[in-house]
N, C-alpha and C. Protein backbone atom coordinates (compact mmCIF):
# COMPACT_ATOMS: atom_id res chain seq x y z
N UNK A 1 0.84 -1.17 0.00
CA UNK A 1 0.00 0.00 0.00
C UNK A 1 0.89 1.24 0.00
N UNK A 2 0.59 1.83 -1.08
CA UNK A 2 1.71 3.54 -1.51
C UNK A 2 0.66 4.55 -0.69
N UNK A 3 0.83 6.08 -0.30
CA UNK A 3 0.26 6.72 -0.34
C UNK A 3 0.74 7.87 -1.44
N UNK A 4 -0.24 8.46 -1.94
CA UNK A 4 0.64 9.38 -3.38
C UNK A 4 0.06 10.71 -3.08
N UNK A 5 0.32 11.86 -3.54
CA UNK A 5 0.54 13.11 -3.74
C UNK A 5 -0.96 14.02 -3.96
N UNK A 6 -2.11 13.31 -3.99
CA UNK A 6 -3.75 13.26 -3.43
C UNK A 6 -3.98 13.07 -2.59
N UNK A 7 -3.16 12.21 -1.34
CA UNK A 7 -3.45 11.24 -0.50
C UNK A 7 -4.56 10.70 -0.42
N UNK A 8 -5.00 9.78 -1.42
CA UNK A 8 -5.53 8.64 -1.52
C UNK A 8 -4.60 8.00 -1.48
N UNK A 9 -5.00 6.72 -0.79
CA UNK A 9 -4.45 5.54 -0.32
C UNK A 9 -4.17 4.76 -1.64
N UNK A 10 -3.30 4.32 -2.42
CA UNK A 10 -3.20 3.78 -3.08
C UNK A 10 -2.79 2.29 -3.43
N UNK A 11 -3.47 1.24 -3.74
CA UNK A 11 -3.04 -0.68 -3.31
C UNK A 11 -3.37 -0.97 -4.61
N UNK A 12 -2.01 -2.10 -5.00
CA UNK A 12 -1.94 -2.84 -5.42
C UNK A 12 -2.21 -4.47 -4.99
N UNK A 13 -2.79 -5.21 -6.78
CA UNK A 13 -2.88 -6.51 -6.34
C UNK A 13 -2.16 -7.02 -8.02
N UNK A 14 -2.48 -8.36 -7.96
CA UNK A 14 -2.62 -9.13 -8.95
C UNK A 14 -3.93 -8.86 -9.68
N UNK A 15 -4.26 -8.81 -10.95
CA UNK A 15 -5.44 -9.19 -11.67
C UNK A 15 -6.25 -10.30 -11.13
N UNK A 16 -7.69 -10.35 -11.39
CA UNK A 16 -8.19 -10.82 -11.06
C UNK A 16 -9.22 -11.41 -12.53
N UNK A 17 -10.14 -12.29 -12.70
CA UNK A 17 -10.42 -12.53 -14.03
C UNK A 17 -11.50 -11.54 -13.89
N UNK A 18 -12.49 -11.61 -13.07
CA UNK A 18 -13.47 -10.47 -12.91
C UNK A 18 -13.00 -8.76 -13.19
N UNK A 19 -11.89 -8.42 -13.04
CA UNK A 19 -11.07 -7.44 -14.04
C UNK A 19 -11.21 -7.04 -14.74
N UNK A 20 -11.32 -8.20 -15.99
CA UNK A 20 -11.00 -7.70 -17.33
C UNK A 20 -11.74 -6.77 -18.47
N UNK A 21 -13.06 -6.77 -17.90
CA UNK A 21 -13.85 -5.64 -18.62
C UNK A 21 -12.77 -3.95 -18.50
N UNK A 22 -12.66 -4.03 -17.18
CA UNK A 22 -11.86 -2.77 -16.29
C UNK A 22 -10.97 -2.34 -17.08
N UNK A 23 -9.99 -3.83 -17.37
CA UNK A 23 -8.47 -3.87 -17.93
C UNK A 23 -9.09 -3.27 -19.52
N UNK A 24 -9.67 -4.20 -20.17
CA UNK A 24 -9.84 -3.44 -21.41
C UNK A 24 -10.27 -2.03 -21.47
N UNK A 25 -11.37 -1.72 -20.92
CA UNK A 25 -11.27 -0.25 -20.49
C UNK A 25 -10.28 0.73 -20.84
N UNK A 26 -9.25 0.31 -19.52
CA UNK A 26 -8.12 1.03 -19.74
C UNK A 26 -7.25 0.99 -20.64
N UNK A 27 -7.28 -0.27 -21.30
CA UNK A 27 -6.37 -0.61 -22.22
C UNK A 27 -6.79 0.53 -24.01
N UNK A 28 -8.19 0.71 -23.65
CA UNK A 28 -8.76 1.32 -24.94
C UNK A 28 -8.86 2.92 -24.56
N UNK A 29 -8.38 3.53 -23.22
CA UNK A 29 -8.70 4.69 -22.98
C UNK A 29 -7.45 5.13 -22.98
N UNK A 30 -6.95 5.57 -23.98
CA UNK A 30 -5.53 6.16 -24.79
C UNK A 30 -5.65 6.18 -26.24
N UNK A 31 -4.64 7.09 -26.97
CA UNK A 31 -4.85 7.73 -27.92
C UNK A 31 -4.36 6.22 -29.07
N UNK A 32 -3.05 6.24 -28.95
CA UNK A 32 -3.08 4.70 -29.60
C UNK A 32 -3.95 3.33 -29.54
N UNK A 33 -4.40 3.01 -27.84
CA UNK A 33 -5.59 1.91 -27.58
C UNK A 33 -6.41 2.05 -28.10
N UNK A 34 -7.11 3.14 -28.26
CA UNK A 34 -8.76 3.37 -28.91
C UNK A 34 -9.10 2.63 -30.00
N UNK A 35 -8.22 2.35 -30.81
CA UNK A 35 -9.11 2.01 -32.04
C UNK A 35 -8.22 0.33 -32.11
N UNK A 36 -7.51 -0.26 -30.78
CA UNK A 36 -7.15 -1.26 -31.13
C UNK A 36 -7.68 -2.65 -30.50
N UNK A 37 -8.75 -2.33 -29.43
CA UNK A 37 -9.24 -2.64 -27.78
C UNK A 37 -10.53 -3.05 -28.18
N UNK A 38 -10.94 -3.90 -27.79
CA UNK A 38 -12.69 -4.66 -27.63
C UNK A 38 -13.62 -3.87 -26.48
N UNK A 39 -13.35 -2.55 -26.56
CA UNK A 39 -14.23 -2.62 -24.96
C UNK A 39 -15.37 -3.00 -24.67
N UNK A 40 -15.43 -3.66 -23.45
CA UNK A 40 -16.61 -4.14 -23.29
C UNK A 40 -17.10 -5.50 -24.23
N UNK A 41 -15.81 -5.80 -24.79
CA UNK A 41 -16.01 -6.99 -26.07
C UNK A 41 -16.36 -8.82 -24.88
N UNK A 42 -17.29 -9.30 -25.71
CA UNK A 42 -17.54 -10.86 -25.24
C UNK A 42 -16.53 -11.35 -25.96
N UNK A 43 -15.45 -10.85 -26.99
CA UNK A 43 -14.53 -11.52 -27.86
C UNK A 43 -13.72 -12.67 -26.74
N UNK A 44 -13.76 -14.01 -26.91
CA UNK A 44 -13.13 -14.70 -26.09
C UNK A 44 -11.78 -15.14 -26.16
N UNK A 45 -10.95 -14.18 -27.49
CA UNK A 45 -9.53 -14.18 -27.46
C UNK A 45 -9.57 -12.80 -26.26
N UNK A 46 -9.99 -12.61 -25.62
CA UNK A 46 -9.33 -11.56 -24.39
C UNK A 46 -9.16 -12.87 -23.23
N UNK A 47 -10.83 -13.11 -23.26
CA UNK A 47 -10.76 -14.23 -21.70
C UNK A 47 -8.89 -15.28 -21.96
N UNK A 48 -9.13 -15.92 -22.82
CA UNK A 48 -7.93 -16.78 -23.33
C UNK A 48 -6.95 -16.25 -23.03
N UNK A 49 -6.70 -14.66 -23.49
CA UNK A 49 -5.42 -14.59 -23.01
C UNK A 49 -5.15 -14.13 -21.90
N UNK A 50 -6.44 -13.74 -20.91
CA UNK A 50 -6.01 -13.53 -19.86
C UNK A 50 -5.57 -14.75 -19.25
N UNK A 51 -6.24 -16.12 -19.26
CA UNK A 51 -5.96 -17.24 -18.73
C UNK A 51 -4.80 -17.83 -19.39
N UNK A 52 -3.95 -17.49 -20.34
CA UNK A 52 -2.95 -17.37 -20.49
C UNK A 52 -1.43 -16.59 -19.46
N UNK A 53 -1.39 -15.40 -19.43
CA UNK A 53 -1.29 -14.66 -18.43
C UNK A 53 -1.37 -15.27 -17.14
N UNK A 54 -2.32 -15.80 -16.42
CA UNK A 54 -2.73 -15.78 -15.37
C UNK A 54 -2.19 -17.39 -15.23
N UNK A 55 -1.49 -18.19 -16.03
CA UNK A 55 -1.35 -19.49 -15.48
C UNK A 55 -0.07 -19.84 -15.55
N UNK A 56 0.78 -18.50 -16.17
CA UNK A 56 2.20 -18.51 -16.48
C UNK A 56 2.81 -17.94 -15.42
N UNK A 57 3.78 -18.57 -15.02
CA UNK A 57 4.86 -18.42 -13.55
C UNK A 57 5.44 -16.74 -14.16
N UNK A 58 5.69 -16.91 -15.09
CA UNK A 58 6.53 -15.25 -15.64
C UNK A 58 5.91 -14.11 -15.84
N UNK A 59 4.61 -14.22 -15.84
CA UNK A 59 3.95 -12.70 -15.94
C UNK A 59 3.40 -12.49 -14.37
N UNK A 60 3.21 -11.16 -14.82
CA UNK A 60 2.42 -10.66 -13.21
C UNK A 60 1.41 -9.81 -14.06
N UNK A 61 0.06 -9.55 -14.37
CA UNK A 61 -0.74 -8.64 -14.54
C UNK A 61 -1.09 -7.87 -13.25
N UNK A 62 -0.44 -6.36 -13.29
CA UNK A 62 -0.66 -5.59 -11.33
C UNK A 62 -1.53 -4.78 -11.82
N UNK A 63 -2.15 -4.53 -11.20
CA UNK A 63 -3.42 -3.26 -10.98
C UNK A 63 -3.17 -2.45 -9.79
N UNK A 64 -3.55 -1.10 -9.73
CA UNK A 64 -3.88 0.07 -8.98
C UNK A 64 -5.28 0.12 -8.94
N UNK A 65 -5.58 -0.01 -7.60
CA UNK A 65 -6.63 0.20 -7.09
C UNK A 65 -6.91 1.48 -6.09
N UNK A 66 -7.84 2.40 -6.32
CA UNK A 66 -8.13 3.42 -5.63
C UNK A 66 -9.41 3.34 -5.27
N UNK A 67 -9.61 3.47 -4.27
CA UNK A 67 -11.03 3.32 -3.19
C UNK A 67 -11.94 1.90 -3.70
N UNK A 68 -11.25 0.79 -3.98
CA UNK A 68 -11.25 -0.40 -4.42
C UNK A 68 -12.03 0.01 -6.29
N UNK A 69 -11.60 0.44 -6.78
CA UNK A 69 -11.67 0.62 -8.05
C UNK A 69 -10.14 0.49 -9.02
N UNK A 70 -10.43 -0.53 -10.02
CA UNK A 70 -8.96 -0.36 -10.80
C UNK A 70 -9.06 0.95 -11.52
N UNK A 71 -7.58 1.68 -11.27
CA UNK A 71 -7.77 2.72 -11.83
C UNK A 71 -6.59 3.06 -12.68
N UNK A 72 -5.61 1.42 -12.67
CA UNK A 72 -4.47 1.19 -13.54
C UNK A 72 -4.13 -0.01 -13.02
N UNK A 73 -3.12 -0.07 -14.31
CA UNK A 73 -2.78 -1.53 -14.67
C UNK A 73 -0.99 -1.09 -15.33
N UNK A 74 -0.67 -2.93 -15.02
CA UNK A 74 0.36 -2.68 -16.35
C UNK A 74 0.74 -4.51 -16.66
N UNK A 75 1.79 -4.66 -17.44
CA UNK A 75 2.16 -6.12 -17.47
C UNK A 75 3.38 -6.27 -17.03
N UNK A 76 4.10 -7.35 -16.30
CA UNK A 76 5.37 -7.33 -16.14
C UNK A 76 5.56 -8.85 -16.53
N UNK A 77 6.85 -9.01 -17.25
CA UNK A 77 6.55 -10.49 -17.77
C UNK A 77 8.26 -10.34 -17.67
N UNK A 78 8.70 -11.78 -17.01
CA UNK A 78 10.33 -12.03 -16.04
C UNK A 78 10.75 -12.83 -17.16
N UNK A 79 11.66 -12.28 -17.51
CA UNK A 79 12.56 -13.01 -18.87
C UNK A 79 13.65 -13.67 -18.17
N UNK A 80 13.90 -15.09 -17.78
CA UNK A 80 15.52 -15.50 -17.27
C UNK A 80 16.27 -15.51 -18.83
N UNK A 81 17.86 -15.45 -18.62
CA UNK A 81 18.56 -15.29 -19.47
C UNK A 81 19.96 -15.60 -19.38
N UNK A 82 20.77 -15.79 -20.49
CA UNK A 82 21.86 -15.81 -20.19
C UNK A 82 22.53 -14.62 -20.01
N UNK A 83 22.49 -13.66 -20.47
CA UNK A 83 23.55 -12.76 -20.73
C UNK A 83 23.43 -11.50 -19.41
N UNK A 84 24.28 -11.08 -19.19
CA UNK A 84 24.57 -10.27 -17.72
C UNK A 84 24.86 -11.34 -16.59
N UNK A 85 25.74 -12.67 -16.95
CA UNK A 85 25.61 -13.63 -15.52
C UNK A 85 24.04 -14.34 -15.48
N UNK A 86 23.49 -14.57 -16.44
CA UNK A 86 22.68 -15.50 -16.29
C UNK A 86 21.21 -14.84 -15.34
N UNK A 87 21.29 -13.20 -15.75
CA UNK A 87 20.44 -12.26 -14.81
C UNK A 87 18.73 -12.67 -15.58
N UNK A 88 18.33 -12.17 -14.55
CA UNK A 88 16.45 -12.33 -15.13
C UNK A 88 16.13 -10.78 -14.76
N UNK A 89 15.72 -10.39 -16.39
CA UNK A 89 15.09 -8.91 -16.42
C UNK A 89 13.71 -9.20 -16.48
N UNK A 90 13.17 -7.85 -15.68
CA UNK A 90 11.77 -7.68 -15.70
C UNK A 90 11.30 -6.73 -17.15
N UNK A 91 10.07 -7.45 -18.03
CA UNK A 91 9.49 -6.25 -18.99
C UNK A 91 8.21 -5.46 -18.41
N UNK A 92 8.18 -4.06 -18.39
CA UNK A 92 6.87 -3.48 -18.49
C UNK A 92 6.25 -3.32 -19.62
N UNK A 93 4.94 -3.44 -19.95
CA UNK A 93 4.11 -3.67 -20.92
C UNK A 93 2.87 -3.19 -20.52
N UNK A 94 2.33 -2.57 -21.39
CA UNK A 94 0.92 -1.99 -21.28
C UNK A 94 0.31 -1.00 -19.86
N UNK A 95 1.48 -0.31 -19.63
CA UNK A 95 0.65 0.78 -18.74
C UNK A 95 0.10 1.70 -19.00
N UNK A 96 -1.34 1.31 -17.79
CA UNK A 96 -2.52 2.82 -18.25
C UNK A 96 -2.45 3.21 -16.73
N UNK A 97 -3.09 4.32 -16.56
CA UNK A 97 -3.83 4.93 -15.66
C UNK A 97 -4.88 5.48 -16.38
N UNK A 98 -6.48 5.56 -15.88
CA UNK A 98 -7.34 6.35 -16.28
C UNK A 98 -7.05 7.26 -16.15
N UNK A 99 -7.75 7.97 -17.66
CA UNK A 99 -6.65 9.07 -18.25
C UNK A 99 -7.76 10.07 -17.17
N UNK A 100 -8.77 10.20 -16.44
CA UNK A 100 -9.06 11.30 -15.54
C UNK A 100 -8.42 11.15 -14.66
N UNK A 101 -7.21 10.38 -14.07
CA UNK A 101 -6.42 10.37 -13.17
C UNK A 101 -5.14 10.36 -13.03
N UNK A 102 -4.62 10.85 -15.02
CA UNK A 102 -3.47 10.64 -14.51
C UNK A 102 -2.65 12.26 -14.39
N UNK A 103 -1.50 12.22 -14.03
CA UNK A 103 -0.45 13.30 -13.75
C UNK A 103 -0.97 13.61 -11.79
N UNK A 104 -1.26 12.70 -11.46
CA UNK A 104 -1.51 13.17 -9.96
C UNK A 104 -0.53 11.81 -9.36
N UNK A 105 0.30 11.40 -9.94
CA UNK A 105 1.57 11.00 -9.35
C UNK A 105 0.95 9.40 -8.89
N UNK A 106 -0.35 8.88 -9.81
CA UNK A 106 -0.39 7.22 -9.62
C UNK A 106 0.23 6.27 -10.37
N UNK A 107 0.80 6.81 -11.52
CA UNK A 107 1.95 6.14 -12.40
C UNK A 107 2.83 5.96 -11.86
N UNK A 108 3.47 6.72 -11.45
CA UNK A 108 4.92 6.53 -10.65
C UNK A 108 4.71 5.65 -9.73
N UNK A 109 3.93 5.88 -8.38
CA UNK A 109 3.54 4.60 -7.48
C UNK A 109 3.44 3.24 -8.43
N UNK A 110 2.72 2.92 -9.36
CA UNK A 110 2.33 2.23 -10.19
C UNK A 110 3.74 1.39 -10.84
N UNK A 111 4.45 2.44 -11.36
CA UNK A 111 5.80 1.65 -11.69
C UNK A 111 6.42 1.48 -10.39
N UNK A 112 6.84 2.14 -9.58
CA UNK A 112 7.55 1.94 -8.24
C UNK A 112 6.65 0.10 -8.11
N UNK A 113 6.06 0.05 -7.59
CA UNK A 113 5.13 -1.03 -7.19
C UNK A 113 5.96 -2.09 -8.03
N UNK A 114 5.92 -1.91 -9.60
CA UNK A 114 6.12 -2.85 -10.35
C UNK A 114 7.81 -3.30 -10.44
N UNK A 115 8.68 -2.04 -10.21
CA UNK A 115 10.22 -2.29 -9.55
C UNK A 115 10.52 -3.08 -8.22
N UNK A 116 9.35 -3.10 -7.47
CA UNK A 116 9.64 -3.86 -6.45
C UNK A 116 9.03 -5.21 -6.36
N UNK A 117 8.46 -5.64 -7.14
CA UNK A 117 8.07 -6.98 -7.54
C UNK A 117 9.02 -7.55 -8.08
N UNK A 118 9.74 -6.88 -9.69
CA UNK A 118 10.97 -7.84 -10.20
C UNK A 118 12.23 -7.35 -8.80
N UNK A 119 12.57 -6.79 -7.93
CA UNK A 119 13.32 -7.01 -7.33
C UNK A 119 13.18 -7.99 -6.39
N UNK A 120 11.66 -8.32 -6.02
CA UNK A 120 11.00 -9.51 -5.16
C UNK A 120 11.77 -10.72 -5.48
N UNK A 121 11.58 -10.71 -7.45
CA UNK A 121 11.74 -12.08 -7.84
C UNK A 121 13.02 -12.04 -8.42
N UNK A 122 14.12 -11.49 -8.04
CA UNK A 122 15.52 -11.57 -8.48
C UNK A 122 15.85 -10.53 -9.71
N UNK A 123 15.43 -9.95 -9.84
CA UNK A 123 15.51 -9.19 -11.62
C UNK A 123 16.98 -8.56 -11.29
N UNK A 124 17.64 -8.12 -12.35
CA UNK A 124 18.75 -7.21 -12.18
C UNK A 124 18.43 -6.03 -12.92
N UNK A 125 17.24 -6.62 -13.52
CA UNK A 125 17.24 -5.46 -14.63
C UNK A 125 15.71 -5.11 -14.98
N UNK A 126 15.05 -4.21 -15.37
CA UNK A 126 13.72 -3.63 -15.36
C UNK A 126 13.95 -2.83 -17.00
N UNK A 127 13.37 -3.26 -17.72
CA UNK A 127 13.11 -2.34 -19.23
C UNK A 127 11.57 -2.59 -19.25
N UNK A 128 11.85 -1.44 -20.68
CA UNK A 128 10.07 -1.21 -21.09
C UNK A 128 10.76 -0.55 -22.14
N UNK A 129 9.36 -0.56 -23.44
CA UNK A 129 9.55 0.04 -24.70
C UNK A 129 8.09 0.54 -24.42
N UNK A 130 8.51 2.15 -25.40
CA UNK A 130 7.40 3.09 -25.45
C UNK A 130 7.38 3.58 -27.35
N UNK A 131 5.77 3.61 -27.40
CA UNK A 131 5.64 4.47 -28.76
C UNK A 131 6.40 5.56 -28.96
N UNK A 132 7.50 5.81 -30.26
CA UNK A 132 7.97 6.83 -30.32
C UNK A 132 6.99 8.21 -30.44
N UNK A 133 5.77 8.35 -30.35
CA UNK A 133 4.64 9.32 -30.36
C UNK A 133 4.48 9.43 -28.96
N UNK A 134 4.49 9.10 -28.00
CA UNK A 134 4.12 9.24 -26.50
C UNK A 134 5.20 10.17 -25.70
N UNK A 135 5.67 11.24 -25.92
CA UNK A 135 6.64 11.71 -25.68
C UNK A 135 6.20 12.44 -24.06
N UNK A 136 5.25 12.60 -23.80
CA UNK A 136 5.02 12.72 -22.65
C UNK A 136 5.23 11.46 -21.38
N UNK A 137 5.10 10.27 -22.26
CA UNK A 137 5.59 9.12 -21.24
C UNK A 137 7.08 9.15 -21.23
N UNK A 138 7.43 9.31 -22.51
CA UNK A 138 9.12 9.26 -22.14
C UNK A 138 9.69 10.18 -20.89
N UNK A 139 9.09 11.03 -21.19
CA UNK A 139 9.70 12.28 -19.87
C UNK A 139 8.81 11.63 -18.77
N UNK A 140 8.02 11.06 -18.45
CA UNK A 140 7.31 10.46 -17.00
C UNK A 140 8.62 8.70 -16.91
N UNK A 141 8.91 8.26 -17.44
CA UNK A 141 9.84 7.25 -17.60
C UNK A 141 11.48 7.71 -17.05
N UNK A 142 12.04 8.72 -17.80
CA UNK A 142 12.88 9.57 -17.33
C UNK A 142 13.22 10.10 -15.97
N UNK A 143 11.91 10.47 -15.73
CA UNK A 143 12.63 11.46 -14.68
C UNK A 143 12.26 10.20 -13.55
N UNK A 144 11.40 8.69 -13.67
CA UNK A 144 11.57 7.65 -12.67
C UNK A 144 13.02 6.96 -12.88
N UNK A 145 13.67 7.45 -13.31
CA UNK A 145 15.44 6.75 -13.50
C UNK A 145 15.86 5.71 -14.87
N UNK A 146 14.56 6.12 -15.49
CA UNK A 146 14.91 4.74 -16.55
C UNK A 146 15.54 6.16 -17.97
N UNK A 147 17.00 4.86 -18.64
CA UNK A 147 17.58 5.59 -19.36
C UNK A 147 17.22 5.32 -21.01
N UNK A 148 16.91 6.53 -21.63
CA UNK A 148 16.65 5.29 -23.14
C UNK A 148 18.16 5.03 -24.02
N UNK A 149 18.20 3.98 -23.90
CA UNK A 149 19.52 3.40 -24.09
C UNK A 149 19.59 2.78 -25.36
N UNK A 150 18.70 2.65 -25.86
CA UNK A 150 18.38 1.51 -26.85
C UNK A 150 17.39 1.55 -27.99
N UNK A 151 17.52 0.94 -29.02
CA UNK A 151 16.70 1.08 -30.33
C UNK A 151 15.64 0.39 -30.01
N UNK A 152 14.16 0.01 -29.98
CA UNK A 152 13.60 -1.17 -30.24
C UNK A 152 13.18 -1.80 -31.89
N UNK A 153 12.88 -2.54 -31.83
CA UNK A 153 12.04 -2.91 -33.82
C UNK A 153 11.29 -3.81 -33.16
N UNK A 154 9.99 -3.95 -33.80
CA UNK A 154 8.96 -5.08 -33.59
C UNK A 154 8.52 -5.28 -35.37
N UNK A 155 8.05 -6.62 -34.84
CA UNK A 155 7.72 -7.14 -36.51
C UNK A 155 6.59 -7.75 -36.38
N UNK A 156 5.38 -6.94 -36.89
CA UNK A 156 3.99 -7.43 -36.70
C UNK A 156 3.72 -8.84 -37.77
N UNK A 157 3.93 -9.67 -37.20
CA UNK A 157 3.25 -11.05 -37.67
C UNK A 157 1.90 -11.23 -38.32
N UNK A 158 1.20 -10.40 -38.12
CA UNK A 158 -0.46 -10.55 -38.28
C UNK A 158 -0.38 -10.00 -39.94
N UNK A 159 0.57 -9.37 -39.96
CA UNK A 159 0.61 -8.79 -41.59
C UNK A 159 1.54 -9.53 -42.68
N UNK A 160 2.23 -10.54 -42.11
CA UNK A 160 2.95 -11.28 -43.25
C UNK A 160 2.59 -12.39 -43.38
């Protein structure tokens, strides 16, 4: 339990499957999500992959909860590896805050939260990739200590 810069009490958990309407929600309430998100969808490739997610030792789906309402999310999924001594990095993936709540300092709790989980589970290392259009996250990423160090490329499969 964080307290943040509203003082509302701020708690984290694990996802829950009863969630996932919430999660999509958030997942579609952003400028890139909007037009990519089922909200409110019966589509049962969501349920699937949440029970995907949810049965794998390496992900954590965390939520922010404020006055027991999710009011963010993100993904963290523990890569073991060889390289750095055989270190296991943590990925962040898909963080929202409802966008009427954010810049009141629940992101930061939100990632903090999620740094101290892969340090829970051994991580040495914590990355995340961001849309080069989100330039307001980069500077919220930044000034939490993370350096951009690195190129990413992704190769959408669904199109070849």
């Amino acid at each position: 339990m964080t307290e943040n810069t509203s003082t509302s009490v701020l708690t984290f958990r694990q996802a829950r499957a009863e969630d996932l309407p919430r999660l999509l929600a958030l997942l579609a309430d952003d400028t890139l999500g909007k037009n990519r998100e089922g909200v409110g969808s019966e589509d049962p490739v969501y349920r699937a992959a949440f029970e995907r997610i949810a049965s794998d030792a390496n992900q954590y789906l965390l939520v922010a909860e404020l006055q027991q309402e999710v009011i963010g999310m993100l993904q963290l999924t523990f890569i073991p590896g060889l390289s750095r001594c055989g270190a296991t990095r943590a990925l962040i993936e898909a963080v929202r805050i409802a966008s009427a709540l954010r810049s009141k300092g629940y992101g930061s709790e939100l990632i903090r939260e999620a740094i101290r989980i892969a340090q829970e589970r051994g991580c040495s290392l914590v990355q995340l990739t961001s849309d080069r259009q989100r330039q307001q996250a980069h500077r919220f990423y930044t000034a939490l200590g993370f350096t951009d160090s690195h190129i990413g490329f992704k190769l959408n499969l669904t199109q070849h």
